[in-house]
C-alpha atoms as a PDB file:
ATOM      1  CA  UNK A   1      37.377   1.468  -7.083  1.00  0.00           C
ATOM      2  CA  UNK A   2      35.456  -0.332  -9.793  1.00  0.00           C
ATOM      3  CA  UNK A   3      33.398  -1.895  -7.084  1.00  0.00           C
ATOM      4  CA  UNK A   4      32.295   1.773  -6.351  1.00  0.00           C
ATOM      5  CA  UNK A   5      31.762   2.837  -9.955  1.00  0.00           C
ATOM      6  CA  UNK A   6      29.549  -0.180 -10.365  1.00  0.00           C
ATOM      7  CA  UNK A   7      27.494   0.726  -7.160  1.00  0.00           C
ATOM      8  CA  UNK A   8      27.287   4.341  -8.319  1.00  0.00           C
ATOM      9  CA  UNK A   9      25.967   2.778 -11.850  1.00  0.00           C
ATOM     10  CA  UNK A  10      23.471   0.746 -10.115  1.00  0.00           C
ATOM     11  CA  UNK A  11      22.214   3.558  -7.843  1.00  0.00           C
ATOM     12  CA  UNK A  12      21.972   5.967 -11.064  1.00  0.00           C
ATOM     13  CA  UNK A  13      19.864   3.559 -12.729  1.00  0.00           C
ATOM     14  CA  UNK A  14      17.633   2.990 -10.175  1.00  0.00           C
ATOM     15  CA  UNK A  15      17.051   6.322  -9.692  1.00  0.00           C
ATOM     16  CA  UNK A  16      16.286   7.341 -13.035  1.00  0.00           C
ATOM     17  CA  UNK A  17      13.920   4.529 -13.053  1.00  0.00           C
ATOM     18  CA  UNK A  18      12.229   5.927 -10.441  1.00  0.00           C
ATOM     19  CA  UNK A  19      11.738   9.428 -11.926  1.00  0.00           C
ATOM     20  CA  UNK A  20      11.045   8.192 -14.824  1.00  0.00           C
ATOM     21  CA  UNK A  21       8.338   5.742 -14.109  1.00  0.00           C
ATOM     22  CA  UNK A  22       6.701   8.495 -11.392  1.00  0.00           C
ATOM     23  CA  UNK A  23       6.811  10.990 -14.972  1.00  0.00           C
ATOM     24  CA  UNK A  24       5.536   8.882 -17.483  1.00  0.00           C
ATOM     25  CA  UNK A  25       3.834   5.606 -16.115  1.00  0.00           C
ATOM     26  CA  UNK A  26       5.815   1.978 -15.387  1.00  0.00           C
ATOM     27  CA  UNK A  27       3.698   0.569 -18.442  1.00  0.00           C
ATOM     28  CA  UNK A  28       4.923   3.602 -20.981  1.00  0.00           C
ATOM     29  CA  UNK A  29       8.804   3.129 -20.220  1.00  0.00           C
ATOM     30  CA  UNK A  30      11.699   0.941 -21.677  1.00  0.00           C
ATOM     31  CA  UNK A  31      14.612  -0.525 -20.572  1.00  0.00           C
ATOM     32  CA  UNK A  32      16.361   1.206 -23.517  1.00  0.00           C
ATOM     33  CA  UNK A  33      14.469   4.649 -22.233  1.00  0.00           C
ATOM     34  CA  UNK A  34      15.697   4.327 -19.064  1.00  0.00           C
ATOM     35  CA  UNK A  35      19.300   3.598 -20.535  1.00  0.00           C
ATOM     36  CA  UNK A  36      19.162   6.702 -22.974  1.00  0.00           C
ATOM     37  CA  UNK A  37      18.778   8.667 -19.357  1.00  0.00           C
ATOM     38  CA  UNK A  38      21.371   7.247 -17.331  1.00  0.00           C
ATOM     39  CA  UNK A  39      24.160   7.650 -19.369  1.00  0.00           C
ATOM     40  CA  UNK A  40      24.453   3.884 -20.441  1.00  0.00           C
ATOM     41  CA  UNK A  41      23.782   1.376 -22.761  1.00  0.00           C
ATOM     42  CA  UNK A  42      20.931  -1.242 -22.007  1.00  0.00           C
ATOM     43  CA  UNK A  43      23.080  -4.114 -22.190  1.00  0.00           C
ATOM     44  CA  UNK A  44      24.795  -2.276 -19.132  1.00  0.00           C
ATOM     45  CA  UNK A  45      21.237  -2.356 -17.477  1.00  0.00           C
ATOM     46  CA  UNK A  46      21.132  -6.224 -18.131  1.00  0.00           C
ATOM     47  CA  UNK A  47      24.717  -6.355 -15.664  1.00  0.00           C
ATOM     48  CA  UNK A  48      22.556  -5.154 -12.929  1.00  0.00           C
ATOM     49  CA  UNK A  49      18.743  -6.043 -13.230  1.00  0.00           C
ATOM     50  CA  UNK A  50      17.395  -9.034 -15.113  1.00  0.00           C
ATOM     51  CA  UNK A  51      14.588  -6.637 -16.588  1.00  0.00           C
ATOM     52  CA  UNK A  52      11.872  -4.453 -15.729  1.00  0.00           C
ATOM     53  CA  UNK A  53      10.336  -6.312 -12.966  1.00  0.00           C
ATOM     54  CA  UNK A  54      13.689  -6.361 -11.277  1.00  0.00           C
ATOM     55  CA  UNK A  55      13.707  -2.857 -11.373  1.00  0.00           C
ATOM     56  CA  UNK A  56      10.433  -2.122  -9.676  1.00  0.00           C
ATOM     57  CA  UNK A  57      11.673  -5.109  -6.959  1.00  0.00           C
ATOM     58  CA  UNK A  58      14.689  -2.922  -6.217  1.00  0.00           C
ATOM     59  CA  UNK A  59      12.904   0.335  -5.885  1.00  0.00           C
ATOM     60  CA  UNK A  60       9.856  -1.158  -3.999  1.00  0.00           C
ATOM     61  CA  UNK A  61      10.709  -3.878  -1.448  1.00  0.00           C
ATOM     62  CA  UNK A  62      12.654  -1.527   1.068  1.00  0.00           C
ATOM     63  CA  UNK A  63       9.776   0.705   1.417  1.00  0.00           C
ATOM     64  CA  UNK A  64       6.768  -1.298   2.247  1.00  0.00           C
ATOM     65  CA  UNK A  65       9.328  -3.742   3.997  1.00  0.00           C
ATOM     66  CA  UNK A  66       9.437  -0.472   6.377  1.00  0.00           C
ATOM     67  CA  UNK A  67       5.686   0.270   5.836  1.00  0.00           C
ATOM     68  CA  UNK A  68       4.980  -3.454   6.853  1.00  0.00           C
ATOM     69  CA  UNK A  69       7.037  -2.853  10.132  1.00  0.00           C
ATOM     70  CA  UNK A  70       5.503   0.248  11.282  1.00  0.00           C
ATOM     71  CA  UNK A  71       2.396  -1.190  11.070  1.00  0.00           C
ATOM     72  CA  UNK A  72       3.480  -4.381  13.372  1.00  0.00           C
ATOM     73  CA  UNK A  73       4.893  -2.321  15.637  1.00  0.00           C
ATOM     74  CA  UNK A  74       1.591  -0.518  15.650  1.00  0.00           C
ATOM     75  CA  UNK A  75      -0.485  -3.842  16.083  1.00  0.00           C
ATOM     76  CA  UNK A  76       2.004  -4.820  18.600  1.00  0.00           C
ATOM     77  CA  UNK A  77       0.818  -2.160  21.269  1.00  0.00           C
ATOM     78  CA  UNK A  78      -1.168  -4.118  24.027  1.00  0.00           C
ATOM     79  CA  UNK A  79      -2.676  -0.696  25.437  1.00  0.00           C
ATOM     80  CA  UNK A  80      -4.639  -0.141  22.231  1.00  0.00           C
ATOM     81  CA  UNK A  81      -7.890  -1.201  21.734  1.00  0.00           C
ATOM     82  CA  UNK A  82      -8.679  -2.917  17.882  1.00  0.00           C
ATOM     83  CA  UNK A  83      -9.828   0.189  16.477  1.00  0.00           C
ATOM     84  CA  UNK A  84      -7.193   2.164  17.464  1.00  0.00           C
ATOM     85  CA  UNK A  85      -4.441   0.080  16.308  1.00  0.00           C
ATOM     86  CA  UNK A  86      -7.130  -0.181  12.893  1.00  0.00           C
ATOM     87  CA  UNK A  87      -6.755   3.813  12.889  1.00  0.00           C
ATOM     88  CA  UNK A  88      -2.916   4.155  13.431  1.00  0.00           C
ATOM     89  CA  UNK A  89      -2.148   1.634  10.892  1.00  0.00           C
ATOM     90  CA  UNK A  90      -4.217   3.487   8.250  1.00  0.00           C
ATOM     91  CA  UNK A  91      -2.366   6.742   8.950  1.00  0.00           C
ATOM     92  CA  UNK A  92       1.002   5.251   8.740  1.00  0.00           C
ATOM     93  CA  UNK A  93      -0.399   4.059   5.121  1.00  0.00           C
ATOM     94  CA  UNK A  94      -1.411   7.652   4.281  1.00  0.00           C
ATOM     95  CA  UNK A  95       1.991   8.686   6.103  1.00  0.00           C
ATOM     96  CA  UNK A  96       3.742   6.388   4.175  1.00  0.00           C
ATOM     97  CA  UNK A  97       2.055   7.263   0.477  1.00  0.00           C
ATOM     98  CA  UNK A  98       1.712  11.078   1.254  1.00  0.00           C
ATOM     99  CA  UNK A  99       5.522  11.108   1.905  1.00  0.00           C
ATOM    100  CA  UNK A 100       6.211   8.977  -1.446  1.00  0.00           C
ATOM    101  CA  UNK A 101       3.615  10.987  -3.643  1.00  0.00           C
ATOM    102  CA  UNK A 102       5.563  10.151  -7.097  1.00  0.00           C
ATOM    103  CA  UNK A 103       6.182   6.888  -6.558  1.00  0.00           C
ATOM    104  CA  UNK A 104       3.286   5.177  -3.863  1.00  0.00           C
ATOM    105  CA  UNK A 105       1.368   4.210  -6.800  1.00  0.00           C
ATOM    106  CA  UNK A 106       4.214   2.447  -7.981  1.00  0.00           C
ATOM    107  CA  UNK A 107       4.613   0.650  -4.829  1.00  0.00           C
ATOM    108  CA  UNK A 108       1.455  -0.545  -4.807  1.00  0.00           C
ATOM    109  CA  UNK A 109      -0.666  -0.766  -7.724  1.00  0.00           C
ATOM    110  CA  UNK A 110       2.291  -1.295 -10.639  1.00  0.00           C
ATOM    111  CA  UNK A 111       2.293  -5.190 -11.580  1.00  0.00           C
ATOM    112  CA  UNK A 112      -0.822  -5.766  -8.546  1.00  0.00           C
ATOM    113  CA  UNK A 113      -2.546  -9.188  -8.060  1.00  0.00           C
ATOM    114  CA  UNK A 114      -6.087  -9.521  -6.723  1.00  0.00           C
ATOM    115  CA  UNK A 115      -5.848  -9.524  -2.417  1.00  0.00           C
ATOM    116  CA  UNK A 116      -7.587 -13.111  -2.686  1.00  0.00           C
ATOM    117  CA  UNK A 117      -4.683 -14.237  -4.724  1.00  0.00           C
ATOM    118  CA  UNK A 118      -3.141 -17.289  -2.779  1.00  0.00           C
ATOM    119  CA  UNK A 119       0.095 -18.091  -3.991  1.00  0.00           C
ATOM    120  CA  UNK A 120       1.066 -14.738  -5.914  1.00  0.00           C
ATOM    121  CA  UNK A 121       4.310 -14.808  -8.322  1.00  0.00           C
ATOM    122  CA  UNK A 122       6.421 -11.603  -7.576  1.00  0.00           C
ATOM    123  CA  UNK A 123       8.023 -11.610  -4.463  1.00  0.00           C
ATOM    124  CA  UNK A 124       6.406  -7.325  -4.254  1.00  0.00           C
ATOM    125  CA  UNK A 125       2.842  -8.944  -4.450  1.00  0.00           C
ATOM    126  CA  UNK A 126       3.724 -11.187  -1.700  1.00  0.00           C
ATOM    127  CA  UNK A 127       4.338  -8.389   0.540  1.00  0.00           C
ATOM    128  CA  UNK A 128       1.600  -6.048  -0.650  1.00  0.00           C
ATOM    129  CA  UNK A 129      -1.085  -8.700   0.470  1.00  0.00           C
ATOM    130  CA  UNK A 130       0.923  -9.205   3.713  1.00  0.00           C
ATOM    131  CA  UNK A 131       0.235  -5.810   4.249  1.00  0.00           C
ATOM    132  CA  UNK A 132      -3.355  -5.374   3.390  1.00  0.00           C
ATOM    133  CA  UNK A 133      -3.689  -9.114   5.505  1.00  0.00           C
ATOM    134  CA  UNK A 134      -2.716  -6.747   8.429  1.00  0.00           C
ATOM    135  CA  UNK A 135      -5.287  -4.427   7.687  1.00  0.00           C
ATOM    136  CA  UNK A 136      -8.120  -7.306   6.918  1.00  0.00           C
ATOM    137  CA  UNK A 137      -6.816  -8.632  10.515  1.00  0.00           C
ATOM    138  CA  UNK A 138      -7.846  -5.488  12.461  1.00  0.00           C
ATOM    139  CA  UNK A 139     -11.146  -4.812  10.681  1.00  0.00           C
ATOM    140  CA  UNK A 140     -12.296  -8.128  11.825  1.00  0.00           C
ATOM    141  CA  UNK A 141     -11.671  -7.550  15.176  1.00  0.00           C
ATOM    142  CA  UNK A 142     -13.670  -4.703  14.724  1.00  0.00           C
ATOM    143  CA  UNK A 143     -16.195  -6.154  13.431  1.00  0.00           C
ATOM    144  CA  UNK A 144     -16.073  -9.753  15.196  1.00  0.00           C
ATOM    145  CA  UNK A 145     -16.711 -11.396  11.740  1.00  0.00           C
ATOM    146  CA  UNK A 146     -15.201 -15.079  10.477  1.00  0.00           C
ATOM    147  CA  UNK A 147     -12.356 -14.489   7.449  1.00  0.00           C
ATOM    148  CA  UNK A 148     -15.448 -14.840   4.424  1.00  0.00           C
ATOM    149  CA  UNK A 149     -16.378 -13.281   1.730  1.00  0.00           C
ATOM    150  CA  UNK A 150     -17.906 -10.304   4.155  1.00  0.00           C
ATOM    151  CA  UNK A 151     -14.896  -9.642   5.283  1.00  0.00           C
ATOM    152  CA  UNK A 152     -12.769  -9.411   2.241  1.00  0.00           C
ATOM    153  CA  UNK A 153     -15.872  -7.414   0.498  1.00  0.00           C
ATOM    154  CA  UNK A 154     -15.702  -4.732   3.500  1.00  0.00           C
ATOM    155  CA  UNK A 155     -11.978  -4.665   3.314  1.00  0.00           C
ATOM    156  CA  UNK A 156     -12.238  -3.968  -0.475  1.00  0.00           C
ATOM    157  CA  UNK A 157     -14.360  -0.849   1.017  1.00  0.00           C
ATOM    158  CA  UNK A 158     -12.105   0.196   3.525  1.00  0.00           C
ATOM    159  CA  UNK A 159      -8.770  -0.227   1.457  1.00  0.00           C
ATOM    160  CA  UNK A 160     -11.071   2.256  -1.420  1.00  0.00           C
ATOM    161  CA  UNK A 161     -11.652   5.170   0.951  1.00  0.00           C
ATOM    162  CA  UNK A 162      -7.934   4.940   2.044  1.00  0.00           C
ATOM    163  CA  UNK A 163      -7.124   5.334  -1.907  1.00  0.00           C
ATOM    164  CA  UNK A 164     -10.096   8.308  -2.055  1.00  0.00           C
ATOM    165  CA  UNK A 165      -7.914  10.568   0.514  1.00  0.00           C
ATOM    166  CA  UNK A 166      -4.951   9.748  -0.581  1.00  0.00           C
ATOM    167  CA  UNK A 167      -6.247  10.886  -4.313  1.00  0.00           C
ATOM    168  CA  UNK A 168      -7.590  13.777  -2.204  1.00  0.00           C
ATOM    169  CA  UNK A 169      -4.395  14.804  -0.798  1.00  0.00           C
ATOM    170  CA  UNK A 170      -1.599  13.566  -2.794  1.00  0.00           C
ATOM    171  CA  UNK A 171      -1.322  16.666  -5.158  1.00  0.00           C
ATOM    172  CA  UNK A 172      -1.326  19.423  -1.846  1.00  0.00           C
ATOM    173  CA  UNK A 173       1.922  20.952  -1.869  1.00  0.00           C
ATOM    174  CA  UNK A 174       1.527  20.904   2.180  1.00  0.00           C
ATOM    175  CA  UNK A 175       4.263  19.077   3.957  1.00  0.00           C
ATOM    176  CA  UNK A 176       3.367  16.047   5.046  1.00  0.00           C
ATOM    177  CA  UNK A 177       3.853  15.738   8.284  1.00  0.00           C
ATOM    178  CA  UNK A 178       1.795  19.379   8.621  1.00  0.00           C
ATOM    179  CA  UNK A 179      -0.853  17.950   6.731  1.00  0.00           C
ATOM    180  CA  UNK A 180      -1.143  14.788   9.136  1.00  0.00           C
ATOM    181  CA  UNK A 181      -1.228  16.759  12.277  1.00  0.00           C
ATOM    182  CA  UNK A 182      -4.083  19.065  10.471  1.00  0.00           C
ATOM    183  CA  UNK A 183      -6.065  16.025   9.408  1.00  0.00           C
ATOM    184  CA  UNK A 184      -4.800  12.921  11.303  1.00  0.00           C
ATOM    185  CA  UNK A 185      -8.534  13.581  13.527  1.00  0.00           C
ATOM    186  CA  UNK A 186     -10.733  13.362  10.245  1.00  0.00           C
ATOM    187  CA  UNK A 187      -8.760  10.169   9.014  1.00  0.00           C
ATOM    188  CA  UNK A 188      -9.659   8.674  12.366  1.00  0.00           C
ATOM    189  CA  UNK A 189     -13.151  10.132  12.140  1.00  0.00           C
ATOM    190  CA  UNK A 190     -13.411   8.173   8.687  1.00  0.00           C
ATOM    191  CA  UNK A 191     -12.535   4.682  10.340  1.00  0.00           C
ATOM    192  CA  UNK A 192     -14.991   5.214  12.923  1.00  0.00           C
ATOM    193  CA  UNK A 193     -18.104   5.754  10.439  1.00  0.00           C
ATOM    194  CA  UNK A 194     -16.698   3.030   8.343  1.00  0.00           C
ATOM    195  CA  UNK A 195     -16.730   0.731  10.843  1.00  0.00           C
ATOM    196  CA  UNK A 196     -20.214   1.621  12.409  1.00  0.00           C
ATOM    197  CA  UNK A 197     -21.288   1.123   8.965  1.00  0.00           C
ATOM    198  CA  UNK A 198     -20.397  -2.342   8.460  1.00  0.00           C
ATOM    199  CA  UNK A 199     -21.403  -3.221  11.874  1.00  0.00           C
ATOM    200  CA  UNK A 200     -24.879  -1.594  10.899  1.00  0.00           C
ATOM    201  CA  UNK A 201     -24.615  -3.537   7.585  1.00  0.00           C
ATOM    202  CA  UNK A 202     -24.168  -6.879   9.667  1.00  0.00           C
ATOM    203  CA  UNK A 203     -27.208  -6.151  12.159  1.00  0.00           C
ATOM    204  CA  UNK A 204     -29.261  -5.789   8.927  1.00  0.00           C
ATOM    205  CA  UNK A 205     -28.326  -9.433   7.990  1.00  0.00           C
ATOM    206  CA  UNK A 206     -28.685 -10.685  11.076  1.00  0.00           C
ATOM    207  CA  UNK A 207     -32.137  -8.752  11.926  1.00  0.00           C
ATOM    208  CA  UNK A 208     -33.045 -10.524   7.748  1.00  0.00           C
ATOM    209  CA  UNK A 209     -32.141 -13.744   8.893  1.00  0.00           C
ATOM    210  CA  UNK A 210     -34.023 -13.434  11.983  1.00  0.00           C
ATOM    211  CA  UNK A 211     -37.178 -12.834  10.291  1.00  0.00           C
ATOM    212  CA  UNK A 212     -36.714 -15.917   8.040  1.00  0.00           C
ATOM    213  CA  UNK A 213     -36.144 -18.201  11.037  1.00  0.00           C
ATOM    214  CA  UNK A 214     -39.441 -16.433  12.382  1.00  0.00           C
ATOM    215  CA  UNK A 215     -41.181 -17.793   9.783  1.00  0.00           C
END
């Protein structure tokens, strides 16, 4: 019995967390805040999360641990071809954030390191760059390109217009999964020109460097 009162205390802690950080910002709440709204003191928070951090580990991980597997299981597919495995991925991101509107920025953004951090502290930023990695992977398939500074530069781009829609989107009050089906063919139109783009981008330098070697 206590065990289960302690789970249940847990659980009700986490989930007004959740609320409230999705309400008011991650930054902008307290430990004591968060106490005040559960029902308990914030020494009783201390029992079950070392602090804030802890909190956002316990709300976070599970989800982009499952975001992180869809898209392996996406890259996975032998019958695709690079760009479509590029495209699927990117929806299951938009899936994934669409479906989590109060909380995806949470999930990714709150307590963020830069993607060209190498040995990132929190365990969350870890797997955050593990999943943009996958992303970064695809694109230079795509685009046939060595892991430099061109790469990470167009991945920056692509990872932006991925935020643009879902800023687009993530205040419809359309289900989801209707709103997918509607505009699943424009997301995939989106990679396409963004990847002709950087492959016309490339050509340029190439065609510059040409005419220098000319010389």
């Amino acid at each position: 019995m206590k065990t289960k009162r302690s789970q249940e205390t847990k659980q009700k802690i986490l989930i007004t967390a959740g609320k409230l950080f999705a309400e008011k910002g991650y930054d902008a709440i307290s430990i004591r805040e968060i106490a005040k709204k559960a029902d308990c003191s914030h020494t009783t928070i201390y029992l079950y999360f070392k602090d804030k951090e802890a909190l956002l580990h316990e709300l976070s991980m599970p989800f982009l641990k499952d975001l992180k597997q869809n898209m392996l299981r996406t890259i996975e597919m032998d019958s695709l071809t690079s760009e479509d495995k590029l495209k699927g991925i990117c929806n299951e991101f938009i899936h994934f954030c669409l479906s989590n509107k109060s909380l995806y920025s949470l999930f990714i953004n709150v307590k963020s390191t830069r993607i060209d951090e190498q040995e990132p502290e929190l365990e969350i930023n870890k797997l955050r760059l593990e999943i943009f990695a996958i992303m970064k992977q695809l694109l230079q398939q795509c685009l046939s390109l060595p892991d430099d500074e061109q790469l990470v530069a167009f991945s920056r781009i692509f990872f932006y217009n991925l935020y643009g829609i879902l800023s687009t989107y993530s205040y419809q009050h359309e289900p989801t999964e209707t709103l997918m089906e509607r505009l699943t063919p424009t997301f995939d139109l989106t990679v396409e020109i963004l990847i002709s783009g950087f492959k016309e981008k490339i050509n340029q330098g190439e065609n510059r460097d040409g005419s220098k070697k000319s010389f």
